[in-house]
C-alpha atoms as a PDB file:
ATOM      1  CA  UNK A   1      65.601 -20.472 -19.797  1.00  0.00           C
ATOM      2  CA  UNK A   2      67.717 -23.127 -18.256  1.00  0.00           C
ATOM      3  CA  UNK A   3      64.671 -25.589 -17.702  1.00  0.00           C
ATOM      4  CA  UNK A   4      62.947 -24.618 -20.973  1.00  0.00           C
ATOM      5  CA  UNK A   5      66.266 -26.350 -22.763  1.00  0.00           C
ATOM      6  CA  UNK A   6      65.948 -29.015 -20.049  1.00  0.00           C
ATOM      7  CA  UNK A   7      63.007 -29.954 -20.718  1.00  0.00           C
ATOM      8  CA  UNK A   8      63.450 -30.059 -24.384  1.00  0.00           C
ATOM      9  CA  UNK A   9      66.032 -32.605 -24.227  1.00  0.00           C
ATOM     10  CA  UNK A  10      64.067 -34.898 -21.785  1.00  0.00           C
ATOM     11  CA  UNK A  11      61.421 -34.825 -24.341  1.00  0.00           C
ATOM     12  CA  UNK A  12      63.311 -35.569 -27.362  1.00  0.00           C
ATOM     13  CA  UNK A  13      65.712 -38.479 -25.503  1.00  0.00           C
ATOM     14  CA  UNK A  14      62.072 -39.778 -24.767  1.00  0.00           C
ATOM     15  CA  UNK A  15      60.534 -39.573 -28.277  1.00  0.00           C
ATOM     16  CA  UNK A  16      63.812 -41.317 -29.469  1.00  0.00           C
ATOM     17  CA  UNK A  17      63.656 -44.266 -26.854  1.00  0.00           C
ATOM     18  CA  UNK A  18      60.163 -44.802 -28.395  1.00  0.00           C
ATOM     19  CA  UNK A  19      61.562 -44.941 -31.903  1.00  0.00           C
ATOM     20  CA  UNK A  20      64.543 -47.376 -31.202  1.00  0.00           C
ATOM     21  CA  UNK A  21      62.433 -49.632 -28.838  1.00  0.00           C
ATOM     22  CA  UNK A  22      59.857 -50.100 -30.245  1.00  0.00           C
ATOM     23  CA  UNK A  23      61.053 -51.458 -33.235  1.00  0.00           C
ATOM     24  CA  UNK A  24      62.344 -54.820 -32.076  1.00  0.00           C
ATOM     25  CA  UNK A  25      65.876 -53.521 -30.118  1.00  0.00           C
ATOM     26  CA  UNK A  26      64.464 -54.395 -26.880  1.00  0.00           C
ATOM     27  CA  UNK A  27      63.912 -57.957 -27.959  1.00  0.00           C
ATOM     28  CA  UNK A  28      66.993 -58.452 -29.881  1.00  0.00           C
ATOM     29  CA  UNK A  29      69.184 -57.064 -26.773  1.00  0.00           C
ATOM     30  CA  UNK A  30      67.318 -58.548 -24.366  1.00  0.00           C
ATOM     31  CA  UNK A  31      67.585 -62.280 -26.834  1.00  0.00           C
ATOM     32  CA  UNK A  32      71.171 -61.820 -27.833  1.00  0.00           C
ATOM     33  CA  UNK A  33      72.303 -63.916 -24.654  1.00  0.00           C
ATOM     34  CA  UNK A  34      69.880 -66.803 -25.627  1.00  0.00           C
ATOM     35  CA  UNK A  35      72.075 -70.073 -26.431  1.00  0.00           C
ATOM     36  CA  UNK A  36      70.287 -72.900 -27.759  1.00  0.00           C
ATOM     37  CA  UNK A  37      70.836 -76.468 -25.385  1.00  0.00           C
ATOM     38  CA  UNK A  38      70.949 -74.096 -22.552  1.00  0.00           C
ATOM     39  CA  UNK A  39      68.319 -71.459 -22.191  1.00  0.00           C
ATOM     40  CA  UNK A  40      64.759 -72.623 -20.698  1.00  0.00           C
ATOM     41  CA  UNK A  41      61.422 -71.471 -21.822  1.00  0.00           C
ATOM     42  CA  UNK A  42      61.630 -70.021 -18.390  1.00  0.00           C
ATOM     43  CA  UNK A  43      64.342 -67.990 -18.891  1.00  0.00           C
ATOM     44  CA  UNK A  44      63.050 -66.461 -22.359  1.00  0.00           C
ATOM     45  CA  UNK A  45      59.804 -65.767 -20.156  1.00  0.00           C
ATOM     46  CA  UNK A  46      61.481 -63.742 -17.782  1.00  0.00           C
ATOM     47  CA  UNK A  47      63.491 -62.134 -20.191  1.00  0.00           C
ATOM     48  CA  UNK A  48      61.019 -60.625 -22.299  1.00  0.00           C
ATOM     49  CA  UNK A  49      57.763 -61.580 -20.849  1.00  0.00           C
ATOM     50  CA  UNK A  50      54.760 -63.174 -21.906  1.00  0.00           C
ATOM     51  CA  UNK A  51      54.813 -63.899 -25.133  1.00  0.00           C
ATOM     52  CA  UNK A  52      52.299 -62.978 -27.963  1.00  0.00           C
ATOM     53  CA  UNK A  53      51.535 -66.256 -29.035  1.00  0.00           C
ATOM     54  CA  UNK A  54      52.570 -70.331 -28.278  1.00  0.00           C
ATOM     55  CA  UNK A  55      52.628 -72.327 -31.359  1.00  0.00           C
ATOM     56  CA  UNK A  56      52.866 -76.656 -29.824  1.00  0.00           C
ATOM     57  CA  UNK A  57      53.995 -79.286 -32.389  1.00  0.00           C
ATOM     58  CA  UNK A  58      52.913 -82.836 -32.268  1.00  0.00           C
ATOM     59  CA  UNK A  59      56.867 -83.396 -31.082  1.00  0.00           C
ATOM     60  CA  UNK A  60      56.537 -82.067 -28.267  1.00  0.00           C
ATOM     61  CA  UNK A  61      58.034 -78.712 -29.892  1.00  0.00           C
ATOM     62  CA  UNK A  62      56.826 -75.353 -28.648  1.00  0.00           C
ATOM     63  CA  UNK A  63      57.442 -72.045 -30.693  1.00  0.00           C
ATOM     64  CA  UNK A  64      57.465 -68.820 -28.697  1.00  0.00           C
ATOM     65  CA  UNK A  65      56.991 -65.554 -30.163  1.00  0.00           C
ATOM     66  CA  UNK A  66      57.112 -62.024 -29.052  1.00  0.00           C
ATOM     67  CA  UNK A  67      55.494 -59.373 -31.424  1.00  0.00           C
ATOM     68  CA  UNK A  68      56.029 -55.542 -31.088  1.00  0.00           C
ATOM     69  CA  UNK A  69      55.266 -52.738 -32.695  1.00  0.00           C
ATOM     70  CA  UNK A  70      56.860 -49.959 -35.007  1.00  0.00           C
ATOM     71  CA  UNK A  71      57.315 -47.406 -31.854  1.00  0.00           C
ATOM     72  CA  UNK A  72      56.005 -43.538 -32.281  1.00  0.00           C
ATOM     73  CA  UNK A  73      56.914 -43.219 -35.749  1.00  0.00           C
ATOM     74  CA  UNK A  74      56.959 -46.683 -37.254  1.00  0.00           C
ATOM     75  CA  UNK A  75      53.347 -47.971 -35.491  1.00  0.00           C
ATOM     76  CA  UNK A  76      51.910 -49.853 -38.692  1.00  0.00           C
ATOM     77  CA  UNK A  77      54.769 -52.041 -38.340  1.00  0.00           C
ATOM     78  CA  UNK A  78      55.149 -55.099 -36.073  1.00  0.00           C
ATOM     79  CA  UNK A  79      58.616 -56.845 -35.541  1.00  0.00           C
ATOM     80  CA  UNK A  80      58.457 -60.369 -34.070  1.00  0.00           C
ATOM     81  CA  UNK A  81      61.315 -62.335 -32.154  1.00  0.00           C
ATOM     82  CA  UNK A  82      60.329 -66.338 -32.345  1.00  0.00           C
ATOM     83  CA  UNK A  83      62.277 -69.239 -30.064  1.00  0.00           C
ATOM     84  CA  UNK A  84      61.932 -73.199 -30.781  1.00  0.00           C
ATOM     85  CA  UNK A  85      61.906 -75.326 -27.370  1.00  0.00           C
ATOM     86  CA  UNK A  86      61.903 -78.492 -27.113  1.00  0.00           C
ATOM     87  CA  UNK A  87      60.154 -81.247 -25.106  1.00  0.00           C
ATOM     88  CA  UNK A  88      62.661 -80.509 -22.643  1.00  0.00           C
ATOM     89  CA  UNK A  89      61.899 -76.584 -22.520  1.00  0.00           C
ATOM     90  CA  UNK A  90      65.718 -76.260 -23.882  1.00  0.00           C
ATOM     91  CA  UNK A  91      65.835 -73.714 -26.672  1.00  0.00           C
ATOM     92  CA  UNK A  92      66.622 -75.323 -30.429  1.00  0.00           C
ATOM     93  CA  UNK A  93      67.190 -72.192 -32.078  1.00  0.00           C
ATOM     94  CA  UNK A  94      65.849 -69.144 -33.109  1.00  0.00           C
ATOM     95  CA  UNK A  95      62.748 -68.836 -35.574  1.00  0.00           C
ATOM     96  CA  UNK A  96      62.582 -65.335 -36.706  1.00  0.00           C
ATOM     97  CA  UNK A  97      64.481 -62.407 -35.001  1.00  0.00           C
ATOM     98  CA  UNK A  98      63.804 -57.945 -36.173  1.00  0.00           C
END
C-alpha cells in the first residue's frame, strides 16, 4: 500500500513541475540574475539555451528571445522571455519577460 501512495505523489509532484515550468518560471528564474551593462549574450546562452529566434538591427543591436509553452495544462499558450544586446554582446535591457 506503501508504494501505491508513493507512487501517487511522484506522479502528481511531476504533473505539477510540468504546470509551473512550463509556463515561463524556468525562464524568469533562470533571467532574474540578468543585469543589463554586465551580462553577455554568452551568458544568457548558457543560461537558458538556444534561443527561439535572433532578431539583428542595423545598430548593431541583437534581440534574443526564448519562447515556451503553456506546460501539461496550459499547451495553447506560449510565454516568451526577450533580451536586447548590444554591439558589444552587453545586455541593454529586457524586451518582454512571462
Amino acid at each position: 500500500m506503501r508504494t501505491l501512495a508513493l507512487l501517487a505523489a511522484v506522479i502528481a509532484t511531476l504533473a505539477c513541475a510540468a504546470c509551473v515550468d512550463g509556463g515561463g518560471a524556468l525562464v524568469s528564474s533562470a533571467a532574474s540574475h540578468f543585469t543589463p551593462g554586465v551580462t553577455t549574450r554568452t551568458d544568457a546562452i548558457a543560461a537558458l539555451g538556444p534561443p527561439s529566434s535572433v532578431y539583428e538591427a542595423a545598430n548593431g543591436e541583437k534581440t534574443l528571445a526564448w519562447a515556451r509553452d503553456g506546460g501539461l495544462f496550459a499547451g495553447d499558450e506560449t510565454h516568451q522571455y526577450a533580451a536586447v544586446f548590444g554591439p558589444d554582446d552587453k545586455m541593454l535591457r529586457v524586451a518582454s519577460a512571462p
